[in-house]
N, C-alpha and C. Protein backbone atom coordinates (compact mmCIF):
# COMPACT_ATOMS: atom_id res chain seq x y z
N UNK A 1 133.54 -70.86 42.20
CA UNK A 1 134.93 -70.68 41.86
C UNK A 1 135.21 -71.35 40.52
N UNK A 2 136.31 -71.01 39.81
CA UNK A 2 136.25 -71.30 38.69
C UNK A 2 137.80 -71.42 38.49
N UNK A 3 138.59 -71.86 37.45
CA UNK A 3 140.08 -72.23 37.15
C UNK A 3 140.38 -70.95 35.95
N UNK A 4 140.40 -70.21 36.69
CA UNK A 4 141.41 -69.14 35.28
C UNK A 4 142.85 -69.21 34.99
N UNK A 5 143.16 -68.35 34.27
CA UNK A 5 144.52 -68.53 33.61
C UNK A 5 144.77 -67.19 32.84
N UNK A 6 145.90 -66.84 33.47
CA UNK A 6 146.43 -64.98 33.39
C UNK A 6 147.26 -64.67 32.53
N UNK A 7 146.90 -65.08 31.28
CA UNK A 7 148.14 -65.23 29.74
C UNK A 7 148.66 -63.73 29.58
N UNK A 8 149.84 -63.61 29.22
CA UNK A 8 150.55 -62.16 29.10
C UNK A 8 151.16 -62.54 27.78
N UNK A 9 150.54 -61.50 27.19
CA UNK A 9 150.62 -61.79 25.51
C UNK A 9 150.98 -60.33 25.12
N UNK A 10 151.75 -60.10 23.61
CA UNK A 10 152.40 -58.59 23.43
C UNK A 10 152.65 -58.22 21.97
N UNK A 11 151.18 -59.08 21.38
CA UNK A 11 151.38 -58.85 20.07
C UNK A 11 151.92 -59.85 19.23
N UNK A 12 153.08 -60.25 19.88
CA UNK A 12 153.98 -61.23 19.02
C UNK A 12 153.81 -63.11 20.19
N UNK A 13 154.36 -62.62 20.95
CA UNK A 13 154.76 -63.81 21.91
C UNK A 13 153.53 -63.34 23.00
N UNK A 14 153.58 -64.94 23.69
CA UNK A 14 152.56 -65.39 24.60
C UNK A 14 153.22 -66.20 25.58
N UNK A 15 153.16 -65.68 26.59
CA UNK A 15 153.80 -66.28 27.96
C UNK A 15 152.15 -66.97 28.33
N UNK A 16 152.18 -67.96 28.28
CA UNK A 16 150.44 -69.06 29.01
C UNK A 16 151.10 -69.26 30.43
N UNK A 17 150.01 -68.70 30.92
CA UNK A 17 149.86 -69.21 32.41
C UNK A 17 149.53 -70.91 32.54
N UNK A 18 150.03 -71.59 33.09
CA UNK A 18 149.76 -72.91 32.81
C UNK A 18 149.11 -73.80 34.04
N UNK A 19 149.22 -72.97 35.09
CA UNK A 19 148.65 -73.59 36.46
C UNK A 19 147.51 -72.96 36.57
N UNK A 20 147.20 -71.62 35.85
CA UNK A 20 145.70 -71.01 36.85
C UNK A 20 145.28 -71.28 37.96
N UNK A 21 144.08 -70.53 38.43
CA UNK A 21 144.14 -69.89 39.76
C UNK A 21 142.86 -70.14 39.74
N UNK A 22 142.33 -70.76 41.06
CA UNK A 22 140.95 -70.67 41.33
C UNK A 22 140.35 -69.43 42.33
N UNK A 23 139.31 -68.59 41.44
CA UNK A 23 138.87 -67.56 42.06
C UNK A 23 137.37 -67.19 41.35
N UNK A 24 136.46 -66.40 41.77
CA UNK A 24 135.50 -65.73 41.46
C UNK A 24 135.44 -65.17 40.24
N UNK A 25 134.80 -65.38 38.85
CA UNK A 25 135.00 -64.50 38.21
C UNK A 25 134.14 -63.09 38.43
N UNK A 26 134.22 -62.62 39.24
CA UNK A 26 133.80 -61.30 39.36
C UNK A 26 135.25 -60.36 40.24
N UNK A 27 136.56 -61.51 40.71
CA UNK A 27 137.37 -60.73 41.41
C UNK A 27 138.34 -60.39 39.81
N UNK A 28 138.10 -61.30 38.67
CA UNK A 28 139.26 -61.25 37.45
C UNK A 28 139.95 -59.72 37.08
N UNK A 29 139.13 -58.70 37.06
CA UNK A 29 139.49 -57.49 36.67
C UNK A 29 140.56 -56.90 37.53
N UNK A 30 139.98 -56.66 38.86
CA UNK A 30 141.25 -56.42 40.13
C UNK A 30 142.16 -57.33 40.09
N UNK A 31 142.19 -58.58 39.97
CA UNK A 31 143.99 -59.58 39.96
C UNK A 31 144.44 -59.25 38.80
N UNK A 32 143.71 -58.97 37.47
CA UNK A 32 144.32 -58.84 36.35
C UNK A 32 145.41 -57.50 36.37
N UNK A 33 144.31 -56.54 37.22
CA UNK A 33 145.07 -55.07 37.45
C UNK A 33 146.14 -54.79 38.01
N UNK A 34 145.87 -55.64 39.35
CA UNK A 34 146.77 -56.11 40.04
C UNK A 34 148.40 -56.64 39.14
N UNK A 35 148.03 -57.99 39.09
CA UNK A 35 149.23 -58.51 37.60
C UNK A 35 149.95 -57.88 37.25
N UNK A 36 149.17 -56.90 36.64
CA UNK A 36 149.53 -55.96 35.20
C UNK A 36 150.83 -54.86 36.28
N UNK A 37 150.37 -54.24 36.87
CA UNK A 37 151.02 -53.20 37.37
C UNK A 37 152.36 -53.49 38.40
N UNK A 38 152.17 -54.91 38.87
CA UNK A 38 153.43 -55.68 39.75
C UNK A 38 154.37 -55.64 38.43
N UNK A 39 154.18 -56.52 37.33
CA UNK A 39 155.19 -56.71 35.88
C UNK A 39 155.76 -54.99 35.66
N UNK A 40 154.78 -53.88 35.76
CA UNK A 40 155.22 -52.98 34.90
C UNK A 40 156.22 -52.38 36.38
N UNK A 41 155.64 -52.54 37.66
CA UNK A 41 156.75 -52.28 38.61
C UNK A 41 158.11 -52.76 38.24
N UNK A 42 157.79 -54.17 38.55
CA UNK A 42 159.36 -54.74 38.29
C UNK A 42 160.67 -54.49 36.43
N UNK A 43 159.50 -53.96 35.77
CA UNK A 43 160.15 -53.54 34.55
C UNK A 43 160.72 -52.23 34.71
N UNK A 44 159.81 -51.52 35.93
CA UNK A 44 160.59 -50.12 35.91
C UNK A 44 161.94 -50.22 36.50
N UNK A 45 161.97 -51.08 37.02
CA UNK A 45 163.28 -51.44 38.16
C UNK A 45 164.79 -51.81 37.01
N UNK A 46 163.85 -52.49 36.00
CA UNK A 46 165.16 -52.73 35.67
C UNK A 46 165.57 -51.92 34.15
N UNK A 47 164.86 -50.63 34.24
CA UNK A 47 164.82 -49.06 33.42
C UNK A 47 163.85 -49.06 32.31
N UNK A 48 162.86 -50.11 31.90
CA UNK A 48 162.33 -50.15 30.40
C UNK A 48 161.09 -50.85 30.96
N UNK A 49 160.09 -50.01 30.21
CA UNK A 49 158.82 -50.71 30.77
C UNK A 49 157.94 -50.62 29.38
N UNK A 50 157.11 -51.90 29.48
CA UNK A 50 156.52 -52.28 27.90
C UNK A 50 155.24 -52.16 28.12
N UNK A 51 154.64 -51.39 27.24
CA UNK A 51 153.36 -51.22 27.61
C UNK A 51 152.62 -51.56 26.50
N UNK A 52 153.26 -52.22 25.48
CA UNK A 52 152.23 -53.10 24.29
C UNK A 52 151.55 -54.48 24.96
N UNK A 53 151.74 -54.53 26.15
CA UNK A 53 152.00 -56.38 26.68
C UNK A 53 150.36 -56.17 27.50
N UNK A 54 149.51 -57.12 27.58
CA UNK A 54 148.18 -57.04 27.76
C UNK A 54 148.19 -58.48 28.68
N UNK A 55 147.23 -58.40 29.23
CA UNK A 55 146.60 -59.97 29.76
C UNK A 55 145.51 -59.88 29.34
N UNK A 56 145.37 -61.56 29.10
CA UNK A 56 143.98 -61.55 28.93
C UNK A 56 143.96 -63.23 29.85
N UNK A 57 142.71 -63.11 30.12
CA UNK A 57 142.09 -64.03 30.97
C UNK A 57 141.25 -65.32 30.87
N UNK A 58 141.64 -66.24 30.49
CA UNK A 58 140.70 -67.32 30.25
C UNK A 58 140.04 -68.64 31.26
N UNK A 59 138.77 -68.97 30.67
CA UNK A 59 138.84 -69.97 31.11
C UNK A 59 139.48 -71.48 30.72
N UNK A 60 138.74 -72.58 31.14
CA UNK A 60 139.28 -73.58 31.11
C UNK A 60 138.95 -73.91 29.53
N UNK A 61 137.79 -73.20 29.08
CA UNK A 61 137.45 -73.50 27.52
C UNK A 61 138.55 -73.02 26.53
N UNK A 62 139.08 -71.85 26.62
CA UNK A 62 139.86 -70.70 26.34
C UNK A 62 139.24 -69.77 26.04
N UNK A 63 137.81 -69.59 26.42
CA UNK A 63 137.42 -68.54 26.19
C UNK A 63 137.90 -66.70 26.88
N UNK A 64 138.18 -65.87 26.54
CA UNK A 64 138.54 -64.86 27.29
C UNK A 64 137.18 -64.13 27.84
N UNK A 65 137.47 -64.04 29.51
CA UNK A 65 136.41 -63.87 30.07
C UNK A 65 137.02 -62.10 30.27
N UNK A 66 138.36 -61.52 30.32
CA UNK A 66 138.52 -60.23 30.40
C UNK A 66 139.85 -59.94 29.72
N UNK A 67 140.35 -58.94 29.68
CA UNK A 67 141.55 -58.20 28.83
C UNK A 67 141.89 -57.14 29.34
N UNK A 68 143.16 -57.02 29.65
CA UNK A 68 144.06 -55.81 29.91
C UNK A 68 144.86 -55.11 29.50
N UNK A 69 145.12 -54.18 28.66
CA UNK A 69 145.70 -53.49 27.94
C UNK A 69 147.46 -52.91 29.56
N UNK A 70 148.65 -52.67 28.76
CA UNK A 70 149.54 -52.26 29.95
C UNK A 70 148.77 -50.67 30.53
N UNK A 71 149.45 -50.29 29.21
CA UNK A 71 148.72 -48.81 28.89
C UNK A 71 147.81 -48.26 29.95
N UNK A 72 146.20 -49.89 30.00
CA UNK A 72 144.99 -48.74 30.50
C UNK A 72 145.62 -49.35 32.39
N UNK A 73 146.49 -49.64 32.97
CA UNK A 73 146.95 -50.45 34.05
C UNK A 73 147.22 -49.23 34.82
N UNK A 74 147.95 -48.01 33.88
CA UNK A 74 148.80 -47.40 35.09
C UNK A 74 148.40 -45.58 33.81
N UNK A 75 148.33 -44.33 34.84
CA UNK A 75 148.63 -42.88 33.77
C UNK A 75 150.39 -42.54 34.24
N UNK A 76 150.37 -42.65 32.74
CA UNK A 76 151.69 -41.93 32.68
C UNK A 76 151.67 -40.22 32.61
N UNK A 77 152.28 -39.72 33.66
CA UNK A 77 152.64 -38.39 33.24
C UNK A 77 154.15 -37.60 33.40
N UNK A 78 153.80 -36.67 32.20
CA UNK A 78 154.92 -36.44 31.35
C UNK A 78 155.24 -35.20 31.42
N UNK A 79 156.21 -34.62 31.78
CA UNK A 79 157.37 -33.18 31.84
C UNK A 79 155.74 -32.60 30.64
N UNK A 80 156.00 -31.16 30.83
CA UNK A 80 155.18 -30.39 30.24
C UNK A 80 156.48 -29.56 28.99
């Protein structure tokens, strides 16, 4: 187990996770996915959803062990 940390960053600004989470890094990709798609839920709720906004995943070094784009989280489809 290891101490990660689920930073949601959007280009400009950086929300740091500051408690991290002890887990497997082999589960990081699914919680990250996970993450990603709860935020873009609750953004749909309240009519505007941002899909420049990414996580990325570090360890305790700061190294980034993975990255999530909003975008690759969820397919949007669109009226023809």
């Amino acid at each position: 187990m290891s101490l990660l940390y689920f930073h949601l960053r959007d280009g400009i600004d950086t929300l740091l996770d500051e408690d991290g989470i002890e887990m497997l890094p082999e589960n990081v990709a699914g919680r990250a996915l996970t993450e990603a798609r709860a935020i873009i839920a609750d953004e749909a709720l309240n009519g505007r959803i941002d899909l420049c906004q990414r996580i990325d995943v570090e360890d305790q070094e700061g190294s980034i062990l993975h990255s999530l784009s909003f975008c690759d989280a969820v397919e949007i489809i669109s009226p023809v």
